[in-house]
N, C-alpha and C. Protein backbone atom coordinates (compact mmCIF):
# COMPACT_ATOMS: atom_id res chain seq x y z
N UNK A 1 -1.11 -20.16 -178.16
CA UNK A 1 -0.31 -19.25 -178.96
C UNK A 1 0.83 -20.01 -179.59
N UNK A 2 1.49 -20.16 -181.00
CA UNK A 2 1.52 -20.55 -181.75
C UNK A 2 3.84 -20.13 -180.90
N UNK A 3 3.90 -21.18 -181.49
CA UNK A 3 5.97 -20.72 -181.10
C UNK A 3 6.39 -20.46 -182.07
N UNK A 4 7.84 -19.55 -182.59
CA UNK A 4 7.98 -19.22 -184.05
C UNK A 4 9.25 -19.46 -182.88
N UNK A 5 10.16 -20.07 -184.20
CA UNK A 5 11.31 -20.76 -184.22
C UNK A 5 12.58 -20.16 -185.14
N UNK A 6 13.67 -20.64 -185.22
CA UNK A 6 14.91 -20.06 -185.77
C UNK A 6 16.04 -20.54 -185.54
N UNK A 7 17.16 -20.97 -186.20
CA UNK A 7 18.04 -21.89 -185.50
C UNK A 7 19.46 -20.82 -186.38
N UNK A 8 20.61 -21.53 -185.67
CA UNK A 8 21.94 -20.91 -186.16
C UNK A 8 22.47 -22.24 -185.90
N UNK A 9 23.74 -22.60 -187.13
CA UNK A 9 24.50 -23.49 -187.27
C UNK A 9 25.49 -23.46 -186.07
N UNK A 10 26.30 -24.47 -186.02
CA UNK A 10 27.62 -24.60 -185.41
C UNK A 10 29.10 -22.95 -185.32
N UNK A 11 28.38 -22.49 -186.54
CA UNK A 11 29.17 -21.22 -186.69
C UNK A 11 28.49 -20.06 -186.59
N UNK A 12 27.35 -20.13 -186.09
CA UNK A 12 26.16 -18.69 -185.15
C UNK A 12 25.62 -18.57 -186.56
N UNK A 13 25.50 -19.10 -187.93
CA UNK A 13 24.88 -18.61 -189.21
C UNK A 13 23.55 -18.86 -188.87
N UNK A 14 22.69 -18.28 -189.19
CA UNK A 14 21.22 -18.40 -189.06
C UNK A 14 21.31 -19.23 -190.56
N UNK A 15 20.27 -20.15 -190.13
CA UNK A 15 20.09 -21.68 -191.16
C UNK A 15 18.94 -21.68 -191.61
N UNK A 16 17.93 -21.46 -190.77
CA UNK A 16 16.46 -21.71 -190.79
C UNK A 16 15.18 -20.84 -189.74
N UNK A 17 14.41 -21.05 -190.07
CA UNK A 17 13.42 -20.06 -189.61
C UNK A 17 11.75 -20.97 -189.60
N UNK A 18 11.26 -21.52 -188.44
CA UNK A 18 9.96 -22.00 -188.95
C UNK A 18 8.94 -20.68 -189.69
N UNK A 19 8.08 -21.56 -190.22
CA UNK A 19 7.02 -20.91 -191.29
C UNK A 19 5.98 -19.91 -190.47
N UNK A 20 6.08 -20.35 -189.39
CA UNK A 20 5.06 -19.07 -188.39
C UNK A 20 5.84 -17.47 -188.47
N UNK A 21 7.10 -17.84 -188.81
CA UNK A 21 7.72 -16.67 -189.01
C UNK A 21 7.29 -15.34 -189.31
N UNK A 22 6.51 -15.20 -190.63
CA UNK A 22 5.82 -14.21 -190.89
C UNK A 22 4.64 -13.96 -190.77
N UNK A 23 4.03 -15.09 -190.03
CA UNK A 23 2.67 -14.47 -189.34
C UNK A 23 2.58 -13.53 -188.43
N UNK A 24 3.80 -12.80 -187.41
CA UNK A 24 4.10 -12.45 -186.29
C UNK A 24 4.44 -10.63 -187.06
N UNK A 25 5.14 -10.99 -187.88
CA UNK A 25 5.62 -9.40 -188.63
C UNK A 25 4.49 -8.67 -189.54
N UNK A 26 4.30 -7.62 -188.58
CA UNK A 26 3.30 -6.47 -189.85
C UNK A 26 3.58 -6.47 -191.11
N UNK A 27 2.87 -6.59 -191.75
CA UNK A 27 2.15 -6.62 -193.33
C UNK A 27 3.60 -5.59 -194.20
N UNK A 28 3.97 -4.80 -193.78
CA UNK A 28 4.68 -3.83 -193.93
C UNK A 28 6.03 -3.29 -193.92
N UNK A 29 6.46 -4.80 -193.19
CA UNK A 29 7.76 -4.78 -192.58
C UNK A 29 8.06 -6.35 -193.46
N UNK A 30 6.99 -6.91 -193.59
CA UNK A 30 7.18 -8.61 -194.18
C UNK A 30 8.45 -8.78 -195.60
N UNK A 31 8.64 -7.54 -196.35
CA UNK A 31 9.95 -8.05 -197.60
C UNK A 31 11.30 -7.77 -196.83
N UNK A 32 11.01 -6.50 -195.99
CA UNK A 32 12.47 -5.96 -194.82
C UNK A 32 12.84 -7.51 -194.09
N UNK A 33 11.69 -8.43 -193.53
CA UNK A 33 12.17 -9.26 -192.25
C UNK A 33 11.88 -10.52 -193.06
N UNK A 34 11.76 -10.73 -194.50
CA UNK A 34 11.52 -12.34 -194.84
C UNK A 34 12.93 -12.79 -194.91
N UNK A 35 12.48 -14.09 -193.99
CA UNK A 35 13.73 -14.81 -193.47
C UNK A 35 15.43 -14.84 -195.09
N UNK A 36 14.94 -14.86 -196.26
CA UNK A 36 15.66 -15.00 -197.13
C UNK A 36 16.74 -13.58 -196.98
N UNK A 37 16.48 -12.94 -196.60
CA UNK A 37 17.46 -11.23 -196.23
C UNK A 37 18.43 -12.19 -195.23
N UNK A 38 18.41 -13.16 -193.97
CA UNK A 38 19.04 -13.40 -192.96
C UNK A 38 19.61 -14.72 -193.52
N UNK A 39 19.31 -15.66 -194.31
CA UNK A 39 19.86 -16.95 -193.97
C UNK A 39 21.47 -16.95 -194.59
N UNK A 40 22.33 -17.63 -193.47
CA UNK A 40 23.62 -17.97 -193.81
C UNK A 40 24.34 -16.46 -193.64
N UNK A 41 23.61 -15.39 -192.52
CA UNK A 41 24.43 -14.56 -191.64
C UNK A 41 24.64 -14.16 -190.57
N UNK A 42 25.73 -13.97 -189.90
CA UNK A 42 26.04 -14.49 -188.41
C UNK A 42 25.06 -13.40 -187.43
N UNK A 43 24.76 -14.31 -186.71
CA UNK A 43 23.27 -13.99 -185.90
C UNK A 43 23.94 -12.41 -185.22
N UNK A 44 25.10 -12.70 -184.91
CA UNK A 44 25.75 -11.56 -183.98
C UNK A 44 25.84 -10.35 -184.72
N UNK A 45 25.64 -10.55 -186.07
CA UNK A 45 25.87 -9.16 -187.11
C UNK A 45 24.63 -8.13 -187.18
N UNK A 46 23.64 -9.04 -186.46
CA UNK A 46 22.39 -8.15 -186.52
C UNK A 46 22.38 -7.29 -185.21
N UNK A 47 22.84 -7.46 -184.08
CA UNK A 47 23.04 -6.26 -182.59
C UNK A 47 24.09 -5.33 -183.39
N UNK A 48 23.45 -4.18 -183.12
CA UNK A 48 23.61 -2.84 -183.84
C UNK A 48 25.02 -2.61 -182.51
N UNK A 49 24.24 -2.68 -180.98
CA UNK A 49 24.86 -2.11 -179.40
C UNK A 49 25.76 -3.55 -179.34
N UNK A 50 26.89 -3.02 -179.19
CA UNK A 50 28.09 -3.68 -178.56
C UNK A 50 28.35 -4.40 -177.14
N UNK A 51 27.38 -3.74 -176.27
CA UNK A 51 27.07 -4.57 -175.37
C UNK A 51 25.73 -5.74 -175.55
N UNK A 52 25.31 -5.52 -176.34
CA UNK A 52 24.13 -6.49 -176.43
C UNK A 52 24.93 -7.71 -177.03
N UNK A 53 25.83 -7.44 -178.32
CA UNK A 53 26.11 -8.44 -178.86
C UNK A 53 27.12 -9.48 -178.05
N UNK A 54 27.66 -8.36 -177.29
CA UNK A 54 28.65 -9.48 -176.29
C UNK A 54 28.16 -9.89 -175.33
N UNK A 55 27.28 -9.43 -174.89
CA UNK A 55 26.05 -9.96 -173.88
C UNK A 55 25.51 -11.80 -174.53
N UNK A 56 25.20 -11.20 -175.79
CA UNK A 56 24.44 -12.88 -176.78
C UNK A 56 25.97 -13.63 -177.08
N UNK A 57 26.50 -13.25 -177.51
CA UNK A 57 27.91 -13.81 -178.16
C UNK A 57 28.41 -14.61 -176.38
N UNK A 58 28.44 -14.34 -175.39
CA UNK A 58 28.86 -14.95 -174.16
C UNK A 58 27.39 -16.07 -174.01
N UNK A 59 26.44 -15.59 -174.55
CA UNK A 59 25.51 -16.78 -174.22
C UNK A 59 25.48 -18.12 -175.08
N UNK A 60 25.73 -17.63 -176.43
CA UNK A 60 25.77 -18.57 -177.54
C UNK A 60 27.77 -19.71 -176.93
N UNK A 61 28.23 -18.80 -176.72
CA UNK A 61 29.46 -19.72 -176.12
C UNK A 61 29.40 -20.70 -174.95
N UNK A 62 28.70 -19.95 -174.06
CA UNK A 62 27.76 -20.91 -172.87
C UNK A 62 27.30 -22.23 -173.17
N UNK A 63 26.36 -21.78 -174.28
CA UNK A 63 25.52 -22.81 -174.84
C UNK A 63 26.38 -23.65 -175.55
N UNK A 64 27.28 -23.83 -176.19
CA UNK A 64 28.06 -24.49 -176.93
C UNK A 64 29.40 -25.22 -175.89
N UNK A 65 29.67 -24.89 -175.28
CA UNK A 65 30.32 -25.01 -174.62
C UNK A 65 29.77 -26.02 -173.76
N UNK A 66 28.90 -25.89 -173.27
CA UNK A 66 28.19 -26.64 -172.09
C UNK A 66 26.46 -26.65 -172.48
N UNK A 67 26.37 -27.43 -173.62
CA UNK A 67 25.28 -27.83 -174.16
C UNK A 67 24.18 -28.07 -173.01
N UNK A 68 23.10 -27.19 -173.12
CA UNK A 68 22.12 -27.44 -172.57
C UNK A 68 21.04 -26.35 -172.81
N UNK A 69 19.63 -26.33 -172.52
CA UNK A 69 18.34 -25.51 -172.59
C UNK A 69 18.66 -24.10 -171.50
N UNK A 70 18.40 -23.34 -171.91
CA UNK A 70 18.29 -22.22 -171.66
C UNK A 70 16.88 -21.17 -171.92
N UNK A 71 16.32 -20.74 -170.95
CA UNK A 71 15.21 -19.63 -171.34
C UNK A 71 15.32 -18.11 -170.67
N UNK A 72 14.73 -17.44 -171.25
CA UNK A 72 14.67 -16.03 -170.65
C UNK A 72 13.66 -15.31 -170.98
N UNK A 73 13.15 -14.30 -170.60
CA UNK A 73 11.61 -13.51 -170.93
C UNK A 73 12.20 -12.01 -171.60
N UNK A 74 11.29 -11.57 -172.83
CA UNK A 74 11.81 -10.79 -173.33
C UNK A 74 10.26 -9.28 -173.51
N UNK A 75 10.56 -8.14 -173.29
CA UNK A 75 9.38 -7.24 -174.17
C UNK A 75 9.72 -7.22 -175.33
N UNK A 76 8.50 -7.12 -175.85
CA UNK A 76 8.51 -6.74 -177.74
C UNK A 76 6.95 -5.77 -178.03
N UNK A 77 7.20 -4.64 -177.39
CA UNK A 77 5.75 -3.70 -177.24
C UNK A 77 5.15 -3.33 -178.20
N UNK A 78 4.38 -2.68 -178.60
CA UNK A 78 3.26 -2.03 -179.62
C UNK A 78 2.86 -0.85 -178.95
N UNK A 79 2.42 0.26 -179.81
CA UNK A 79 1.80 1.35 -178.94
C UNK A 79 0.89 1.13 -178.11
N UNK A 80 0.02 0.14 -178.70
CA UNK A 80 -1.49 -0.52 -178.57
C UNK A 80 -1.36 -1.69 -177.58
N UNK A 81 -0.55 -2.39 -177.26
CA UNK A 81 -0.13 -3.78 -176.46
C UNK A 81 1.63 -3.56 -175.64
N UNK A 82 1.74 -4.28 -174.49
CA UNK A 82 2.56 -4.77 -173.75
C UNK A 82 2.94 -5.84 -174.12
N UNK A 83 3.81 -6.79 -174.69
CA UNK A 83 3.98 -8.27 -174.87
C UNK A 83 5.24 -8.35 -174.98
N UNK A 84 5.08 -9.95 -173.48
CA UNK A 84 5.98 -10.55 -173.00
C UNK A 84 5.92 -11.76 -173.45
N UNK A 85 7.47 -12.08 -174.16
CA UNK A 85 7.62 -13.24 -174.63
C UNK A 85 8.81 -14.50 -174.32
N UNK A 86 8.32 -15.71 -174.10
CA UNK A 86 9.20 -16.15 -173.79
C UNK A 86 10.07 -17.10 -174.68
N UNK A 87 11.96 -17.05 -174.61
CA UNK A 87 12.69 -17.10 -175.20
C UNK A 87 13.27 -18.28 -174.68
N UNK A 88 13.19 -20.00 -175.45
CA UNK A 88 13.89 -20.88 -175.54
C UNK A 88 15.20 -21.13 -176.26
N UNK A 89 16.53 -21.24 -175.52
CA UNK A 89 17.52 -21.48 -176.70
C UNK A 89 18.42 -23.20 -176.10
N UNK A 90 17.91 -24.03 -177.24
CA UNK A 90 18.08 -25.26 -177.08
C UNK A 90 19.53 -25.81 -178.27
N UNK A 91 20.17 -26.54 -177.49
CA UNK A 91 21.24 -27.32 -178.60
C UNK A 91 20.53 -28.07 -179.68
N UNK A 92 21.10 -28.18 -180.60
CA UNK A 92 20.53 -28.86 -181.96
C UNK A 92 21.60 -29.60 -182.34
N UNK A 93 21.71 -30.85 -182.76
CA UNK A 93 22.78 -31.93 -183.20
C UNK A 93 23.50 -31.38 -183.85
N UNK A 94 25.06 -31.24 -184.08
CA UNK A 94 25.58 -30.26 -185.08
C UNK A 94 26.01 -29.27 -184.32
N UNK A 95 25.96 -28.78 -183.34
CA UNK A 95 26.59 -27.78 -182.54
C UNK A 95 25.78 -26.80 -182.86
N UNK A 96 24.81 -26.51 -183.28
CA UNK A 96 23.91 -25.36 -183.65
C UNK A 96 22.76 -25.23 -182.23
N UNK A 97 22.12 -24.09 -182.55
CA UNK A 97 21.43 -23.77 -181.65
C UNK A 97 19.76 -22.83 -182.52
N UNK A 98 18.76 -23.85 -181.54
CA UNK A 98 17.41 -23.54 -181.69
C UNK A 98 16.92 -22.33 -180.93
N UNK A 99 15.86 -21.26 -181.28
CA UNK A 99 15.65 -20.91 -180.45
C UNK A 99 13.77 -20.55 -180.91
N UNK A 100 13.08 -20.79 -179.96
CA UNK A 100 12.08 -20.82 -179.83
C UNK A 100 11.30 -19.35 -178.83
N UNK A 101 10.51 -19.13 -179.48
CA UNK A 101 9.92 -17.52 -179.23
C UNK A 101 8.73 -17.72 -178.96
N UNK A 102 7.75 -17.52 -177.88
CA UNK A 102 6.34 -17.93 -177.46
C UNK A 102 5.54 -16.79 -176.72
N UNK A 103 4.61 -15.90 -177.09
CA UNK A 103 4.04 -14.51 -176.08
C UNK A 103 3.79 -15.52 -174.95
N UNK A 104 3.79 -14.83 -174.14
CA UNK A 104 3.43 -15.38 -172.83
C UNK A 104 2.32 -14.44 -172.02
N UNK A 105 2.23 -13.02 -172.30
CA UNK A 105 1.53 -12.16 -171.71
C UNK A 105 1.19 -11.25 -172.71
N UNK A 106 0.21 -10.54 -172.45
CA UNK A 106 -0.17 -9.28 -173.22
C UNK A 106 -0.86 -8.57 -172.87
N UNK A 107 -0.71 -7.30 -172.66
CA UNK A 107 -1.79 -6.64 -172.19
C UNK A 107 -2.22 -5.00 -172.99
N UNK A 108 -3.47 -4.88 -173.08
CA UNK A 108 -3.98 -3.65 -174.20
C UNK A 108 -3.21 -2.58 -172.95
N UNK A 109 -2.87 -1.64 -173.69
CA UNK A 109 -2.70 -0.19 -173.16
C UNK A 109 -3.01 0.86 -173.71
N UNK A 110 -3.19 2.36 -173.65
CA UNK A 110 -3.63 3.17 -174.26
C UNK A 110 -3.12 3.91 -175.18
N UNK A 111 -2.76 3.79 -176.93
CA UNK A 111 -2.13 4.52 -177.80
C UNK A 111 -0.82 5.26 -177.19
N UNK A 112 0.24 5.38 -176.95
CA UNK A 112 1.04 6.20 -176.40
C UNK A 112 1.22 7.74 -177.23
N UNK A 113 1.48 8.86 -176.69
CA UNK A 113 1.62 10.37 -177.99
C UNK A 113 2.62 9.45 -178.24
N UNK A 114 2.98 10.08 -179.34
CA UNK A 114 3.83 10.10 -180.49
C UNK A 114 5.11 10.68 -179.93
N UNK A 115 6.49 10.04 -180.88
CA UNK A 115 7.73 10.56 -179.75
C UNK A 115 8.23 11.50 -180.36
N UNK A 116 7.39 12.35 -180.26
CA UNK A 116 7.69 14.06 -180.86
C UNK A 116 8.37 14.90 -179.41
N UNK A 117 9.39 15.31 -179.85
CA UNK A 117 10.24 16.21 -178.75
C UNK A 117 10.52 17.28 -179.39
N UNK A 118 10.72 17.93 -178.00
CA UNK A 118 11.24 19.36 -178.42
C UNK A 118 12.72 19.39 -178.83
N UNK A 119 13.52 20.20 -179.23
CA UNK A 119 15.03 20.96 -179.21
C UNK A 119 15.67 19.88 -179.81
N UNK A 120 16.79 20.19 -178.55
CA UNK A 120 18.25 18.82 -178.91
C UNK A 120 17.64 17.81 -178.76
N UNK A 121 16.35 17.52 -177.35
CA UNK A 121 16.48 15.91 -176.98
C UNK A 121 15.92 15.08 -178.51
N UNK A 122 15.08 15.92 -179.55
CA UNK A 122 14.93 15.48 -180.68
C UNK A 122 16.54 15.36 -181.74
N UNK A 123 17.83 15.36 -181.34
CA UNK A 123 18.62 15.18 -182.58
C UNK A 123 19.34 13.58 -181.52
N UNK A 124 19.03 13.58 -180.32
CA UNK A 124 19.96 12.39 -179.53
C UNK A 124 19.23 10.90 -179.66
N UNK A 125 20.30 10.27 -179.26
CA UNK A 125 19.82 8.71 -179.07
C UNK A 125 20.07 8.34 -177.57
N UNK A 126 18.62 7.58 -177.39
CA UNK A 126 18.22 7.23 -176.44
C UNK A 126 18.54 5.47 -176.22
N UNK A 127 19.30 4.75 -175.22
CA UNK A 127 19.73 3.54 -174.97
C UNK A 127 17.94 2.84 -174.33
N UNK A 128 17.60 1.97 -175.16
CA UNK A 128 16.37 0.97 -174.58
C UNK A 128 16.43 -0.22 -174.81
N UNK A 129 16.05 -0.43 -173.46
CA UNK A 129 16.76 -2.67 -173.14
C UNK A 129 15.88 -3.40 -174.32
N UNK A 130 16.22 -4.00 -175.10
CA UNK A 130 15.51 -4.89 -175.75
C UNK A 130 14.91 -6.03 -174.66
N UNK A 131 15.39 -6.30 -174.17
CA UNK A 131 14.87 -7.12 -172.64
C UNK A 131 13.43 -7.13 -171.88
N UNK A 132 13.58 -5.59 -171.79
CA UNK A 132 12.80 -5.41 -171.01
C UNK A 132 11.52 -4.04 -171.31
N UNK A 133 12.44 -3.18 -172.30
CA UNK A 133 11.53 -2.06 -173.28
C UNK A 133 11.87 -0.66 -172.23
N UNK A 134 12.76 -0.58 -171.04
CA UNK A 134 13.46 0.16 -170.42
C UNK A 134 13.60 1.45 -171.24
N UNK A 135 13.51 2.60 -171.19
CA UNK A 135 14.25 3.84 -171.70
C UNK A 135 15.13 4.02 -170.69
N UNK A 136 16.42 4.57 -171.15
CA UNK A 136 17.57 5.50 -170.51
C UNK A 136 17.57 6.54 -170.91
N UNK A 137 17.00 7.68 -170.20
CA UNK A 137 17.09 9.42 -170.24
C UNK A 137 18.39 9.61 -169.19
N UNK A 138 19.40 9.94 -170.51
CA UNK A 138 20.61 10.78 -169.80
C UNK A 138 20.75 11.56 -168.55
N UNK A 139 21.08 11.72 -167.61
CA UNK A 139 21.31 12.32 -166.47
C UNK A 139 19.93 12.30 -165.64
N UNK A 140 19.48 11.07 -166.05
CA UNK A 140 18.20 10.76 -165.49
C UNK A 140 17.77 9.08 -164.97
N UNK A 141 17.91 8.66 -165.70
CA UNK A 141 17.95 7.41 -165.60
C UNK A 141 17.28 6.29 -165.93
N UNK A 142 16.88 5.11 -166.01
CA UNK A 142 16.00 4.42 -167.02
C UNK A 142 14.47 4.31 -166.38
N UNK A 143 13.62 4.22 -167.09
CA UNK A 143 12.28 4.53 -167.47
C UNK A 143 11.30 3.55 -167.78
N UNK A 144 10.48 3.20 -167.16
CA UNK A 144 9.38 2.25 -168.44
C UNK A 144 8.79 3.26 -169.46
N UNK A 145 8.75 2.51 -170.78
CA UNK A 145 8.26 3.46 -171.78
C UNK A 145 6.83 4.30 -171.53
N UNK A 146 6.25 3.70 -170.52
CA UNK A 146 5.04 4.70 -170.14
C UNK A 146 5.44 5.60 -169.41
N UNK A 147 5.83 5.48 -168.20
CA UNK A 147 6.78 6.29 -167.60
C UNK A 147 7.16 7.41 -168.24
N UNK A 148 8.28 7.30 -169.36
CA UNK A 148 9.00 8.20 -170.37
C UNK A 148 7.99 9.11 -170.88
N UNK A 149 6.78 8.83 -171.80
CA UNK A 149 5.88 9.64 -172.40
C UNK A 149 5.22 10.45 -171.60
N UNK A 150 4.69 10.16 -169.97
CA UNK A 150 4.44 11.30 -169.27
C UNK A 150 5.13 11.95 -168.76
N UNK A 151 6.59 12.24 -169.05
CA UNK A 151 7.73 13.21 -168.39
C UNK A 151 7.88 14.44 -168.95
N UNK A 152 6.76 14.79 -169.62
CA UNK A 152 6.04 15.88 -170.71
C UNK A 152 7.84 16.86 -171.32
N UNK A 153 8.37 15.41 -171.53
CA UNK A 153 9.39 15.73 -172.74
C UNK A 153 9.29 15.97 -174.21
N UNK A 154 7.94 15.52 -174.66
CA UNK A 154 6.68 15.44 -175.52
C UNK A 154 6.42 16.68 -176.21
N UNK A 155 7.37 17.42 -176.99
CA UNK A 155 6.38 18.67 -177.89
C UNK A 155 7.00 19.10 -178.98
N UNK A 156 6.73 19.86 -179.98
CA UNK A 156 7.59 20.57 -181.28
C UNK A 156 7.37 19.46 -181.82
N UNK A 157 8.36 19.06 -182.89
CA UNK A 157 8.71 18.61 -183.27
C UNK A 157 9.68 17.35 -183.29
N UNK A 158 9.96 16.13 -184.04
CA UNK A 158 11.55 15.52 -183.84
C UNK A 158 11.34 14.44 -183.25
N UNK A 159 12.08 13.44 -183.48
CA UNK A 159 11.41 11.90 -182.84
C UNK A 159 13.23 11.38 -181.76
N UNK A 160 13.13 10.91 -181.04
CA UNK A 160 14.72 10.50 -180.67
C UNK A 160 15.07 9.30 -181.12
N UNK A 161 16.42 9.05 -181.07
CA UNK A 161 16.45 7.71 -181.95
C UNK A 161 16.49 6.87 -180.77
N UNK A 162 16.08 5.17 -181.37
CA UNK A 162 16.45 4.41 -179.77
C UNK A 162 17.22 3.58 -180.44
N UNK A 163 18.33 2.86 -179.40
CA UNK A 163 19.39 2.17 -179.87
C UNK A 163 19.56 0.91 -178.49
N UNK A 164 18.69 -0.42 -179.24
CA UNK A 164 18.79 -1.69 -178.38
C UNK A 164 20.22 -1.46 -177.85
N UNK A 165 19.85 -2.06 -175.91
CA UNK A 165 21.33 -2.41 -175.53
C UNK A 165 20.32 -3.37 -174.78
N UNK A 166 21.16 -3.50 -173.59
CA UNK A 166 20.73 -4.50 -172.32
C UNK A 166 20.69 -3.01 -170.89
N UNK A 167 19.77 -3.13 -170.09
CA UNK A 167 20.21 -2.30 -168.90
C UNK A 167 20.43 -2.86 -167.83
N UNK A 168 20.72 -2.56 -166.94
CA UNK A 168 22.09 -3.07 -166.07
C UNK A 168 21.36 -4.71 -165.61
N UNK A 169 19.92 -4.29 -164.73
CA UNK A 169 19.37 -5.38 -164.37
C UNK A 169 19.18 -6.42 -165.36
N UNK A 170 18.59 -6.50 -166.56
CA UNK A 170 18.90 -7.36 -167.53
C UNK A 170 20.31 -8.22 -167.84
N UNK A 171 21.18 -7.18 -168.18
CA UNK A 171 22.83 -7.39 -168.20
C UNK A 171 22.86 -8.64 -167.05
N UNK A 172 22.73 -8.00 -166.08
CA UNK A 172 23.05 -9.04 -164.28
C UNK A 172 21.83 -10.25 -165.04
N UNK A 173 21.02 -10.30 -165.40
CA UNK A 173 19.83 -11.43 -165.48
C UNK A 173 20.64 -12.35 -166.33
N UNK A 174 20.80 -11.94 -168.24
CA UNK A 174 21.62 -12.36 -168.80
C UNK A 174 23.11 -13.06 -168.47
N UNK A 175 23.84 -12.31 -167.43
CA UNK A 175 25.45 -12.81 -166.86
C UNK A 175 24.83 -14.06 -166.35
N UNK A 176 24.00 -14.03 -165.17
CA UNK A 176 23.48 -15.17 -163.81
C UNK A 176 23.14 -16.24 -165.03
N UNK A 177 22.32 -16.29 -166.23
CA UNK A 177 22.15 -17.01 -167.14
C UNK A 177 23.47 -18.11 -167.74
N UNK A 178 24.38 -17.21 -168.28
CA UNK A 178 25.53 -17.21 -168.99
C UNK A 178 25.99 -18.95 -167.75
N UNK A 179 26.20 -17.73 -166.94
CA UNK A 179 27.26 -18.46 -165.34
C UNK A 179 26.27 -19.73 -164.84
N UNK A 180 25.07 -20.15 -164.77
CA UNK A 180 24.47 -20.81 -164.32
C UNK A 180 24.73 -22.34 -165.02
């Protein structure tokens, strides 16, 4: 399986992007994610969640700080697939930083329904680990996304929004990273 690559300068600017780049992005999404939308803007401007970005922003300082290789395992799901990928972030001459992206696992699963909800839980946003693909249901608690779809929250109308963070165990994975 093929590594798709990406680097940020000395000042977190995304610089470059290897060419496997858009082999990885649906047909559909390819003018939204061609690397020319990102180059020469600060990597940290793209985490929407405030804890995520200070979560990366403490890692990218790590790394600069105390130059050295770093990896971590990430989900990046499909309705249709599970896939686990693993995440290299290496110093680059220049104070910049590489980072290298590789599936490592995958596994078929069965179409998930559709995230049609009923009522309010269709107008709220829902916190899910980019990490790990975690849901957080409010006064409930976090979820694997299979998990979530059989909690027959599932009907009417209305989709919920999800909004990348880190969840706690990730957070602690990421810190032990940072600190190591």
């Amino acid at each position: 399986m093929s590594t798709i690559s990406w680097s940020i300068d000395a000042s977190d600017r995304l610089c470059g992007f290897s060419s496997s780049w858009l082999t990885t992005v649906p047909s559909g999404d390819r003018e939204q994610l061609d690397p020319a939308n990102f180059l020469g803007r600060p990597l940290l401007s793209l985490f929407s969640d405030a804890g995520l970005r200070e979560a990366y922003a403490a890692l990218l300082r790590s790394i600069h700080q105390h130059p050295r290789r770093l990896r971590l395992t990430y989900r990046c799901d499909t309705a249709g697939l599970q896939r686990q990928y693993l995440l290299r972030f290496r110093p680059v001459p220049g104070g910049g930083v590489c980072f290298d992206t590789r599936l490592i696992r995958r596994r078929a699963r069965g179409i998930q329904p559709g995230w049609q909800v009923a009522g309010s839980i269709a107008s709220t946003t829902w916190d899910f680990c980019s990490q790990c693909n975690m849901v957080f249901l409010p006064s409930i608690g976090w979820f694997e996304l299979e998990e979530v779809s059989s909690l027959a929250l599932f009907s009417g109308q209305g989709t919920p929004r999800l909004r990348p963070t880190l969840c706690p165990t990730c957070l602690a994975t990421l810190r032990a990273l940072v600190a190591a």
